[in-house]
Protein backbone atom coordinates (compact mmCIF):
# COMPACT_ATOMS: atom_id res chain seq x y z
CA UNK A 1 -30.13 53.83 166.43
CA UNK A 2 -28.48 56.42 164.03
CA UNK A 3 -24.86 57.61 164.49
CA UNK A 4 -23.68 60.54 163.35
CA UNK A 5 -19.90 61.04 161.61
CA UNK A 6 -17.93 64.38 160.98
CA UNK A 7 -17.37 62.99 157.64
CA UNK A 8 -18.00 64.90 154.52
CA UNK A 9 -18.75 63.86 151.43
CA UNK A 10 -18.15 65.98 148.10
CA UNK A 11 -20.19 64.78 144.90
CA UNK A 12 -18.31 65.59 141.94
CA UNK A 13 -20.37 67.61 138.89
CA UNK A 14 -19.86 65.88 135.79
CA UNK A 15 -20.49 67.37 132.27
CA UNK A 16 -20.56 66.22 128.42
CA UNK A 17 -18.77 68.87 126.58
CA UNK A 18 -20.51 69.10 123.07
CA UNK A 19 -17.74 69.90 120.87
CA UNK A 20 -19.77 70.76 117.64
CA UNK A 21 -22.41 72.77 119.39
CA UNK A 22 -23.70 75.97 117.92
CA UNK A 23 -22.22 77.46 121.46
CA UNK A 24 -18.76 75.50 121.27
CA UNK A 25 -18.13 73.74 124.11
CA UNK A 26 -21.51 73.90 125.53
CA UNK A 27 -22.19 71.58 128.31
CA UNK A 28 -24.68 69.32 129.45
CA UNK A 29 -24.67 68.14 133.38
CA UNK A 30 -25.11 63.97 133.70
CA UNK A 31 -25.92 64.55 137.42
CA UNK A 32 -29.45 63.65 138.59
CA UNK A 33 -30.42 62.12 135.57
CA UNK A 34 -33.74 60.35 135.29
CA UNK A 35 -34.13 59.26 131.91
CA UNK A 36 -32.56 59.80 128.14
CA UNK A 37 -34.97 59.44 125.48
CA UNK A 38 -35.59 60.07 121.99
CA UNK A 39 -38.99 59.94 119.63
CA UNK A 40 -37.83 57.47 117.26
CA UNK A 41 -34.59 56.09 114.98
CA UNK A 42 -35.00 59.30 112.68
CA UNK A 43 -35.73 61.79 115.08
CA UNK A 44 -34.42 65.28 115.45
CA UNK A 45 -34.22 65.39 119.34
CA UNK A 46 -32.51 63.76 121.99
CA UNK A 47 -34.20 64.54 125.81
CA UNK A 48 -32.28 64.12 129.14
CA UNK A 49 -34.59 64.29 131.85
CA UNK A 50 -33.44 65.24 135.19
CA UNK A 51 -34.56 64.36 138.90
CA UNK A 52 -35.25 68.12 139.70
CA UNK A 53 -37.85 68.45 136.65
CA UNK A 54 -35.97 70.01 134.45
CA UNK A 55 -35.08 68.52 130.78
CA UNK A 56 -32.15 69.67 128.49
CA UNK A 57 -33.08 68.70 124.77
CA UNK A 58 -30.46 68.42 121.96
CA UNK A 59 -31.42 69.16 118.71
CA UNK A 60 -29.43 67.90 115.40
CA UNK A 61 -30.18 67.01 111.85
CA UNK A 62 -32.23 63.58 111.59
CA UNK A 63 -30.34 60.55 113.65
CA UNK A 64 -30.00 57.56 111.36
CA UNK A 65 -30.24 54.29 113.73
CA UNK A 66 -30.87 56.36 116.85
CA UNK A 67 -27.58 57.50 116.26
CA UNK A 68 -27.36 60.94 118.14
CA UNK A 69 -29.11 59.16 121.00
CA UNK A 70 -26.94 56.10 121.22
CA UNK A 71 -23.40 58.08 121.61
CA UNK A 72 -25.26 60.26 124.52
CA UNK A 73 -25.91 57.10 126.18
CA UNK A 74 -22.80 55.65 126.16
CA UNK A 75 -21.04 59.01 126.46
CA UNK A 76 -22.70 59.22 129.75
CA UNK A 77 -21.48 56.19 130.97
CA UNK A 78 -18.11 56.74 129.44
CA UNK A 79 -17.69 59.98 131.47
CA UNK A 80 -19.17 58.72 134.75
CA UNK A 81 -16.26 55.95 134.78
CA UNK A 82 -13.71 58.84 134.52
CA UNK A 83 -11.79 59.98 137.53
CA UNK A 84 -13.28 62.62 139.99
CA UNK A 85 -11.03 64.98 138.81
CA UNK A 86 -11.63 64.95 135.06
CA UNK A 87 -15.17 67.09 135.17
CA UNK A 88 -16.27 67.00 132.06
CA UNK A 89 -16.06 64.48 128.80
CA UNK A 90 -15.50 66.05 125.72
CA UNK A 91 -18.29 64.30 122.77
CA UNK A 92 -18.74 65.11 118.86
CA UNK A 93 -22.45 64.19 118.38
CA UNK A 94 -22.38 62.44 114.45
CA UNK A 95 -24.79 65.01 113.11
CA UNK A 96 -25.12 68.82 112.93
CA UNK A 97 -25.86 70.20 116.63
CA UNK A 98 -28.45 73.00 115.86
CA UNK A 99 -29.45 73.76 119.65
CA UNK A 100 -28.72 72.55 123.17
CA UNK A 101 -31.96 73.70 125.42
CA UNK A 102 -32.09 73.08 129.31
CA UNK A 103 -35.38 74.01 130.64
């Protein structure tokens, strides 16, 4: 048996707002993410792949340690434990942002 409310339910949008993009201030949605991955310690791209099939990638000079990757991670979780009415977390990525793609 299924019972049916008159309740509604709002999901907030939440954003990272890259502060040293190319495009300052460009943002990257952390809603309906599937995965976060990167090629390797040294790599040169960071991918966030979403539920809906599309991936944003984030470009910078080399990571050292997984660098670029690790702060994503963790900004992602920073932001998510913010309150529903801060929509966006502002991040500095530790290397040189050359692009921000979402395709």
């Amino acid at each position: 048996m299924m019972f049916l409310t008159n309740k509604l339910f709002i999901i907030m949008t939440k954003f990272l707002k890259i502060t040293n993009a190319p495009n300052t201030g460009q943002l990257i949605s952390i809603n309906g993410i599937k995965a976060v991955a990167t090629s390797g310690a040294t790599a040169t791209t960071v991918t966030i792949d979403y539920v809906d099939g599309t991936t944003t990638t984030v470009i910078t000079a080399a990571q050292v340690g997984s660098d670029v990757y690790t702060i994503i991670l963790d900004s992602i979780e920073s932001a998510l434990a913010t309150s529903w009415q801060k929509s966006y977390y502002e991040v500095s990525l530790p290397k040189a942002v050359t692009s921000i793609v979402n395709a």
